[in-house]
PDB file of N, CA and C in Angstrom:
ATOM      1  N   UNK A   1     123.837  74.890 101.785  1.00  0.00           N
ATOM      2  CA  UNK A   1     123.582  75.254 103.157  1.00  0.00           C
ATOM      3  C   UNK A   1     122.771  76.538 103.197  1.00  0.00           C
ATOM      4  N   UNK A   2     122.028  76.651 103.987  1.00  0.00           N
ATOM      5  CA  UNK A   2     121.184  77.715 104.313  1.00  0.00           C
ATOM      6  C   UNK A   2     121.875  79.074 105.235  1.00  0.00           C
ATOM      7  N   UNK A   3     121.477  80.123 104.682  1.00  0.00           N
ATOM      8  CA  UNK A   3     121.707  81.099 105.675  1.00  0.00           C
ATOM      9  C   UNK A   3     120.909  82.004 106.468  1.00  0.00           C
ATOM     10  N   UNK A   4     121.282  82.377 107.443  1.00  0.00           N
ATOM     11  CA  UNK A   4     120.325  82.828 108.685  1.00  0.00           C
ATOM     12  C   UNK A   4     119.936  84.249 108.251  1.00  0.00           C
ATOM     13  N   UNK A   5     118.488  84.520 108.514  1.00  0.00           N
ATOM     14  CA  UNK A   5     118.328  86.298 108.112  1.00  0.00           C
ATOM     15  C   UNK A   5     117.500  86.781 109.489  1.00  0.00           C
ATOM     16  N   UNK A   6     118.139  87.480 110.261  1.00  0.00           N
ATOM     17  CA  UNK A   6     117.408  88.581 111.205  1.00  0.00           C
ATOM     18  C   UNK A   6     116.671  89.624 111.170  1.00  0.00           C
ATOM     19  N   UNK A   7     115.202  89.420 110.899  1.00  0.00           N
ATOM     20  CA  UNK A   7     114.016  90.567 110.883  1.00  0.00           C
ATOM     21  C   UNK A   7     113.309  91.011 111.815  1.00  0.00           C
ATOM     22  N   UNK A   8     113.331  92.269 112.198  1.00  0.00           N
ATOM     23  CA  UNK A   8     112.627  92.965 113.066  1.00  0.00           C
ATOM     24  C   UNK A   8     111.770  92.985 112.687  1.00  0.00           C
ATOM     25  N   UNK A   9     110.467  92.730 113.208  1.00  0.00           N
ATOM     26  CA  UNK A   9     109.085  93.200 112.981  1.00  0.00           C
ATOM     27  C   UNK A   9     108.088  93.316 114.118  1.00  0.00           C
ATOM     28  N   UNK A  10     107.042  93.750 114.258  1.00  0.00           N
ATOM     29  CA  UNK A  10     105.807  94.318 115.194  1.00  0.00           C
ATOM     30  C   UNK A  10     105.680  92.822 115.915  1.00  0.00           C
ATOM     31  N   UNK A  11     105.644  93.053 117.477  1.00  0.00           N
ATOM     32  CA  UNK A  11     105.337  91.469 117.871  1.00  0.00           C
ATOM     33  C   UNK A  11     103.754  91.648 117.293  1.00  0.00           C
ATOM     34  N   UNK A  12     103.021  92.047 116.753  1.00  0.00           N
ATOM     35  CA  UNK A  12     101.401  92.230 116.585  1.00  0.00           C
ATOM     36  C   UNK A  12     101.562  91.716 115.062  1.00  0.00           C
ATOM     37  N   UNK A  13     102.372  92.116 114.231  1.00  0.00           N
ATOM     38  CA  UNK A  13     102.432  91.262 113.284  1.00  0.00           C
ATOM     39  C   UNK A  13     103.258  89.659 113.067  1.00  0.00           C
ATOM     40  N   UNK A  14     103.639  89.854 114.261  1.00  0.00           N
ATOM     41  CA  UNK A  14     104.598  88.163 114.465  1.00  0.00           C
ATOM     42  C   UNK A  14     103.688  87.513 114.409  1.00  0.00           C
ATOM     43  N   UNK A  15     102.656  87.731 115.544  1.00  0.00           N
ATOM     44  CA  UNK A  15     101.474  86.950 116.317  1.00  0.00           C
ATOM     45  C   UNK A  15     100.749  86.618 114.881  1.00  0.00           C
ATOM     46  N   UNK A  16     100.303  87.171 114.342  1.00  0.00           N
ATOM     47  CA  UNK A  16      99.255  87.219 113.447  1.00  0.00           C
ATOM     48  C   UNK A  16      99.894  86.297 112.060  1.00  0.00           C
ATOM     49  N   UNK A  17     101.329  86.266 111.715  1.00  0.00           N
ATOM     50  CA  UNK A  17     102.167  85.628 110.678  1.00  0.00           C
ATOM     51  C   UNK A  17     102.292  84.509 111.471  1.00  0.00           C
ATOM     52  N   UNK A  18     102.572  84.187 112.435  1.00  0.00           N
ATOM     53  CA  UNK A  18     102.234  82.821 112.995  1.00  0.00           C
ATOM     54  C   UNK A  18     101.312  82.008 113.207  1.00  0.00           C
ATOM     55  N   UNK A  19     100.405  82.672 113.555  1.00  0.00           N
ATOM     56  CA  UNK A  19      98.833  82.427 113.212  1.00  0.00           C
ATOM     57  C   UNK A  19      98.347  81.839 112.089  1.00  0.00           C
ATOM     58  N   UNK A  20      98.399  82.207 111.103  1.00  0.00           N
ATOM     59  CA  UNK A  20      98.541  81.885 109.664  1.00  0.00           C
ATOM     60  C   UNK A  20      99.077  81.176 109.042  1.00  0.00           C
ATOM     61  N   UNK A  21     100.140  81.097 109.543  1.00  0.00           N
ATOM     62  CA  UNK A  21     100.926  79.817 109.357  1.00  0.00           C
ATOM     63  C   UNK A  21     100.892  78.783 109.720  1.00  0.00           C
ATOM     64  N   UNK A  22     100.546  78.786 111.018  1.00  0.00           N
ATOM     65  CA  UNK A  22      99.709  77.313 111.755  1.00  0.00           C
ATOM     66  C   UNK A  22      98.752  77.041 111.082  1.00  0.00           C
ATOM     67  N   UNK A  23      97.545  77.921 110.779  1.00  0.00           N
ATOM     68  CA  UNK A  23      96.611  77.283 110.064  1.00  0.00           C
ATOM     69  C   UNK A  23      96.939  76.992 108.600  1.00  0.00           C
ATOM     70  N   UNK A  24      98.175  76.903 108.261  1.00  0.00           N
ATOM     71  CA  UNK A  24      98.103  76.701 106.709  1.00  0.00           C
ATOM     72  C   UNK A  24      99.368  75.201 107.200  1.00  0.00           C
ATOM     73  N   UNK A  25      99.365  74.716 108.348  1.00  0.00           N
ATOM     74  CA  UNK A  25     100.197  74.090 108.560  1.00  0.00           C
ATOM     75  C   UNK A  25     101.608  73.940 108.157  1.00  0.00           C
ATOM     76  N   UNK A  26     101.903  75.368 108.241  1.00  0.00           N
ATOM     77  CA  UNK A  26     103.845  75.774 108.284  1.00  0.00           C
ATOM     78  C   UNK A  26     104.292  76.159 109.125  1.00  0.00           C
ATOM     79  N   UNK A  27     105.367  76.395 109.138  1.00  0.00           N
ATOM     80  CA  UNK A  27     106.059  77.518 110.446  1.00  0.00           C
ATOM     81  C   UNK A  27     106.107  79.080 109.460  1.00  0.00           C
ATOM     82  N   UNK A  28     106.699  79.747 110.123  1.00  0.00           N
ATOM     83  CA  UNK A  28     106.539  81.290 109.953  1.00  0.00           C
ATOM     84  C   UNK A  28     108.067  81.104 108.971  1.00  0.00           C
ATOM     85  N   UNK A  29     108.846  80.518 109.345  1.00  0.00           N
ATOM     86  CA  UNK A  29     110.372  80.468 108.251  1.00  0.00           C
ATOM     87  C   UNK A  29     109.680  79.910 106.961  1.00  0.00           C
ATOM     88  N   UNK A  30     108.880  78.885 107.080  1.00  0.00           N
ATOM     89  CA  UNK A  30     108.232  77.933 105.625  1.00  0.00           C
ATOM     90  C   UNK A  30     107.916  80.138 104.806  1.00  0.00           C
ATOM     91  N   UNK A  31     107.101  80.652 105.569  1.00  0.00           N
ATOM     92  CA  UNK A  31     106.197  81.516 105.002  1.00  0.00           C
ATOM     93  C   UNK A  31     107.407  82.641 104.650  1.00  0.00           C
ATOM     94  N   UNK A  32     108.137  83.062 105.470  1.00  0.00           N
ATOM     95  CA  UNK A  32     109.416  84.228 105.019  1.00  0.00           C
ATOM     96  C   UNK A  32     109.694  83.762 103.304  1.00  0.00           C
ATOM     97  N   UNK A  33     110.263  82.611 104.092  1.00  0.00           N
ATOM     98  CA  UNK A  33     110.970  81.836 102.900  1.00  0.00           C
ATOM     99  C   UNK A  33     110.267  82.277 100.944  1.00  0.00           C
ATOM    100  N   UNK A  34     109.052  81.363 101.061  1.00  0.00           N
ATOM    101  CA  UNK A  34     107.902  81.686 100.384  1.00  0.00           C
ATOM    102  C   UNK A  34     107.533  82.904 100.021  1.00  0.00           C
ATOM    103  N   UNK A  35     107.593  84.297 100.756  1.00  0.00           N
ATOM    104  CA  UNK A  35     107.197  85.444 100.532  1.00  0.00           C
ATOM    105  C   UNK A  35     108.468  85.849 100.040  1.00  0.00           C
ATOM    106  N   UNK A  36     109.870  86.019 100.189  1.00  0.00           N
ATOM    107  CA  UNK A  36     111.180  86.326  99.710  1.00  0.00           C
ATOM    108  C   UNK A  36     111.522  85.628  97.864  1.00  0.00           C
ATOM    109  N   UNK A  37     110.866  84.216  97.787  1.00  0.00           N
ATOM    110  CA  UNK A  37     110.830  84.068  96.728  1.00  0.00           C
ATOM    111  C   UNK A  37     110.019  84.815  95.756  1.00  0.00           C
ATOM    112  N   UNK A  38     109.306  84.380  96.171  1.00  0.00           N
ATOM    113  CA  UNK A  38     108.480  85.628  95.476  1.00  0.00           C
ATOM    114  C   UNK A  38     108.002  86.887  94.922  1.00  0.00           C
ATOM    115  N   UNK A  39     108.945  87.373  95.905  1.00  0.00           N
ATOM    116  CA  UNK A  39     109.130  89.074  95.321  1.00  0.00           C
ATOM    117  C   UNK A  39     110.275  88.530  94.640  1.00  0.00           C
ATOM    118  N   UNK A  40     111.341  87.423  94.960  1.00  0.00           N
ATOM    119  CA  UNK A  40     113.140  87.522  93.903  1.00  0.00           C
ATOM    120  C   UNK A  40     112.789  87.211  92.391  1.00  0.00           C
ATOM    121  N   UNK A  41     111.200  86.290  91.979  1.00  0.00           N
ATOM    122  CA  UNK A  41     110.942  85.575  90.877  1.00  0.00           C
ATOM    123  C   UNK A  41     109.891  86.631  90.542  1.00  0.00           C
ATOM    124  N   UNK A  42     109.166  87.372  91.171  1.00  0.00           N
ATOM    125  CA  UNK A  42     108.232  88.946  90.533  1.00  0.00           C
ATOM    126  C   UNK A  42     109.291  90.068  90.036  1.00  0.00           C
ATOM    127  N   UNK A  43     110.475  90.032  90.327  1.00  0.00           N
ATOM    128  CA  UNK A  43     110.828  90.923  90.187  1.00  0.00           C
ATOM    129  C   UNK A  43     112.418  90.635  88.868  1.00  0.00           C
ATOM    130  N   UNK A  44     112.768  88.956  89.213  1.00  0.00           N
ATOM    131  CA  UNK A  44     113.651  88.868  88.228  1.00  0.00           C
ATOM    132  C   UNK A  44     113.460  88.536  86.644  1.00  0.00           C
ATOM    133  N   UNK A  45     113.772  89.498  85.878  1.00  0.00           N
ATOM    134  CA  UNK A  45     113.586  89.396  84.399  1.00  0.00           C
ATOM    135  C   UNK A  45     113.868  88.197  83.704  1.00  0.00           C
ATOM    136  N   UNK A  46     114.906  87.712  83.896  1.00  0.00           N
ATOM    137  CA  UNK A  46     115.248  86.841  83.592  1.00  0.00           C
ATOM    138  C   UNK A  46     114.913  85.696  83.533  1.00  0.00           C
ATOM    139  N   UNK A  47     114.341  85.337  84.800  1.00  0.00           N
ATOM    140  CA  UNK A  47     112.755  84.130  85.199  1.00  0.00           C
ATOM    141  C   UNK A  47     111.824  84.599  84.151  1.00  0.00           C
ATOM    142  N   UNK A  48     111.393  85.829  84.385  1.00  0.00           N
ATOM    143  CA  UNK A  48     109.847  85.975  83.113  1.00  0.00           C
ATOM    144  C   UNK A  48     110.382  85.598  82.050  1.00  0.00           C
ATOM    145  N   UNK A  49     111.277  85.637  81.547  1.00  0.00           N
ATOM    146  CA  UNK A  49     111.412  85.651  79.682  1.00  0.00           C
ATOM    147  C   UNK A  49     111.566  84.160  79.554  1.00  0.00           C
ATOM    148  N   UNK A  50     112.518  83.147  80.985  1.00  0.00           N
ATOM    149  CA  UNK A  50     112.412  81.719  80.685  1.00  0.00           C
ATOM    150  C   UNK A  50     111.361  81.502  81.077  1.00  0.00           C
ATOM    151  N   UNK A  51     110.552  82.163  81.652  1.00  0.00           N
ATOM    152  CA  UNK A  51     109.306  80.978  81.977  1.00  0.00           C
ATOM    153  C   UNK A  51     107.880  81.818  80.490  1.00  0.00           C
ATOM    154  N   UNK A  52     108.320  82.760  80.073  1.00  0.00           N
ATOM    155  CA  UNK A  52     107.687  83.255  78.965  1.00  0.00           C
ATOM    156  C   UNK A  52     107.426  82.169  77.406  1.00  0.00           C
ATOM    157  N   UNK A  53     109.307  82.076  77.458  1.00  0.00           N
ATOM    158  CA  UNK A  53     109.741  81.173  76.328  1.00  0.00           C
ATOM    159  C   UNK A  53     109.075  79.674  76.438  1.00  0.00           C
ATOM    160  N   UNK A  54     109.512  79.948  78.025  1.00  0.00           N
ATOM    161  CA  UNK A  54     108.549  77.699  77.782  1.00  0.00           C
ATOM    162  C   UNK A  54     107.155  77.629  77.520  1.00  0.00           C
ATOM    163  N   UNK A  55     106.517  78.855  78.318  1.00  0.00           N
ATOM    164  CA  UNK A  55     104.990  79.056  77.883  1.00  0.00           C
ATOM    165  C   UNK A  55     104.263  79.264  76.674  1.00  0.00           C
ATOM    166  N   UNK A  56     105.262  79.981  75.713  1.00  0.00           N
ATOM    167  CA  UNK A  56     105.084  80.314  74.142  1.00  0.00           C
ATOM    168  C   UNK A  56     105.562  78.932  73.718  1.00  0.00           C
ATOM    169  N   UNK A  57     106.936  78.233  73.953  1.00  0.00           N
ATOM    170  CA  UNK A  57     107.019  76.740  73.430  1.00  0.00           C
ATOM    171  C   UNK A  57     105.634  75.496  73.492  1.00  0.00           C
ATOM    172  N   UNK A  58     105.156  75.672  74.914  1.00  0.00           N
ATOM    173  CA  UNK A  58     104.702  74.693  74.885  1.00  0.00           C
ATOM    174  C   UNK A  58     103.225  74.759  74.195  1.00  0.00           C
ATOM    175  N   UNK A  59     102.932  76.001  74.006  1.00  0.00           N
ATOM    176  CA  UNK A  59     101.941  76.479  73.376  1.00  0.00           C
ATOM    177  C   UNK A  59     101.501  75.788  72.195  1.00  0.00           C
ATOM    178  N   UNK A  60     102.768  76.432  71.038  1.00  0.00           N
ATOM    179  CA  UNK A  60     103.474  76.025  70.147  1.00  0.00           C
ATOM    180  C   UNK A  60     103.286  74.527  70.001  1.00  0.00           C
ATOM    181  N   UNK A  61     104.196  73.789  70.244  1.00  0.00           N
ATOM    182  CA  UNK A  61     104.511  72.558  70.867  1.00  0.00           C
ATOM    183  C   UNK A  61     103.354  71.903  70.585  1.00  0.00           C
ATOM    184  N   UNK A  62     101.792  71.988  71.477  1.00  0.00           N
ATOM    185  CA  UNK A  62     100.296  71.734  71.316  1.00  0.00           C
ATOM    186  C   UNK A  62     100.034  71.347  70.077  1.00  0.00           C
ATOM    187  N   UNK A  63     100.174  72.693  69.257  1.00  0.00           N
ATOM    188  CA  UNK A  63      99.429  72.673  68.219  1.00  0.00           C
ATOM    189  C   UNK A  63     100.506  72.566  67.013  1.00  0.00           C
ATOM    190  N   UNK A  64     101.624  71.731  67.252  1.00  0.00           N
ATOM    191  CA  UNK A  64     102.033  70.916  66.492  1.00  0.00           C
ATOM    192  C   UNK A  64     103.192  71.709  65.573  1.00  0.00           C
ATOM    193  N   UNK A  65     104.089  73.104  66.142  1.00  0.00           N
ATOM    194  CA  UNK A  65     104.778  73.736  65.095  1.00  0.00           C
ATOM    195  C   UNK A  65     105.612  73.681  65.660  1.00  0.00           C
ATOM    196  N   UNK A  66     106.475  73.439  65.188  1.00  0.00           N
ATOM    197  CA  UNK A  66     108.157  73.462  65.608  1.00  0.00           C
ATOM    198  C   UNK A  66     108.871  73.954  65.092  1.00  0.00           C
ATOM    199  N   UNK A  67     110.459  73.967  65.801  1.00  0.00           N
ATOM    200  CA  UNK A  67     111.591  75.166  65.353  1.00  0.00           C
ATOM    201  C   UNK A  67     111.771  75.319  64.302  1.00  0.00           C
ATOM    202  N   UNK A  68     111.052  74.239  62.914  1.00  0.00           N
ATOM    203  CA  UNK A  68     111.209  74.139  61.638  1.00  0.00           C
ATOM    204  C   UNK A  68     110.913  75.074  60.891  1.00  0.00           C
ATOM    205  N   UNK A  69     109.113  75.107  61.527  1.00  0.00           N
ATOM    206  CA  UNK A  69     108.239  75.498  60.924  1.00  0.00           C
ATOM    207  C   UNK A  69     108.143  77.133  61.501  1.00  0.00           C
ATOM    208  N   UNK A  70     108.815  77.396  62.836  1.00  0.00           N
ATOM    209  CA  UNK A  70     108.856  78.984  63.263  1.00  0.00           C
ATOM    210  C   UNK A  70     109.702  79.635  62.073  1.00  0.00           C
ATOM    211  N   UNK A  71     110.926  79.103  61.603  1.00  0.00           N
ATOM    212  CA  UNK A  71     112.504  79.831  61.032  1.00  0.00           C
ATOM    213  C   UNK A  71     111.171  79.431  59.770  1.00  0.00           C
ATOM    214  N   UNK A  72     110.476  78.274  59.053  1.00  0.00           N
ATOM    215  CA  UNK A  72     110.241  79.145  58.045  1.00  0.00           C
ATOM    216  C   UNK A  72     108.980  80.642  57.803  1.00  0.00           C
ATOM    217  N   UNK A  73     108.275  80.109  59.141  1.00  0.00           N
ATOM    218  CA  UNK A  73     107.323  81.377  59.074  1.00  0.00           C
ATOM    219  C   UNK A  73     108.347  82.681  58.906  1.00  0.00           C
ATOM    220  N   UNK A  74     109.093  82.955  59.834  1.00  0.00           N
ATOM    221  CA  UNK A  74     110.068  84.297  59.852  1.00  0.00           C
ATOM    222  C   UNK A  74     110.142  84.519  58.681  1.00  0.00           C
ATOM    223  N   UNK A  75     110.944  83.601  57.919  1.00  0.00           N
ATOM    224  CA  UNK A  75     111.609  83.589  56.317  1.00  0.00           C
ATOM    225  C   UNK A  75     110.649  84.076  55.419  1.00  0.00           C
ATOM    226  N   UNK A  76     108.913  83.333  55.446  1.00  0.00           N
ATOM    227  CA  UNK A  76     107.907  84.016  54.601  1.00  0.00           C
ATOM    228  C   UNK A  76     107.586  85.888  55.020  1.00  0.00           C
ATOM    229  N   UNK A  77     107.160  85.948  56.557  1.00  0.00           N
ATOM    230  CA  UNK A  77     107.161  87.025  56.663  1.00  0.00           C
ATOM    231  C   UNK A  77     108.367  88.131  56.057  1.00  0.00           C
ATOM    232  N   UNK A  78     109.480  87.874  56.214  1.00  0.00           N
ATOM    233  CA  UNK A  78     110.523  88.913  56.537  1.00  0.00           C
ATOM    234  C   UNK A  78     110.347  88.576  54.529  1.00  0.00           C
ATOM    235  N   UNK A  79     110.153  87.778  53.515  1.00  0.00           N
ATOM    236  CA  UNK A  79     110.527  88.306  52.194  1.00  0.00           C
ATOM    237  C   UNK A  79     109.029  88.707  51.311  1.00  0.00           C
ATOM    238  N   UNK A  80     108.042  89.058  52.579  1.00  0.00           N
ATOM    239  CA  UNK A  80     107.060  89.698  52.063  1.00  0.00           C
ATOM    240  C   UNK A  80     107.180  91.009  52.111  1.00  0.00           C
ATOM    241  N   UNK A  81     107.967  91.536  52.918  1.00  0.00           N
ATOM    242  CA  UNK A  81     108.250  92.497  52.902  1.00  0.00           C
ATOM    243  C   UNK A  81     108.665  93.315  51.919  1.00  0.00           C
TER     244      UNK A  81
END
């Protein structure tokens, strides 16, 4: 279920966020909505590192190396040492 959020803002910026929204064919809640995610997923760490990890996987993944072949790269690096 959804919950209700009450924002004050400039009727001069209402006008103008509604505006915008019509022409992008939403309502002004579609756009809150949308702008609130967005700062919660810019700002949560936790999103970057999973959406980091799938981006380095699928990378990976492409060009054909897998969890096999990562644990033995580590293993060569770390006993060159």
């Amino acid at each position: 279920m959804s919950a209700q959020m009450i924002v004050r803002i400039d009727p001069e910026l209402k006008a103008k966020v509604n505006s915008f929204a019509v022409s992008d064919g939403k309502n002004v809640s579609q756009v809150v909505r949308e702008l609130l995610e967005a700062y919660v997923k810019d700002r949560d760490i936790g999103a970057y590192v999973d959406d980091l990890w799938n981006r380095t996987r699928n990378k990976l993944e492409s060009k054909g190396i897998g969890p096999d072949d990562i644990q033995r790269i580590i293993d060569e690096v770390r006993a060159a040492k």
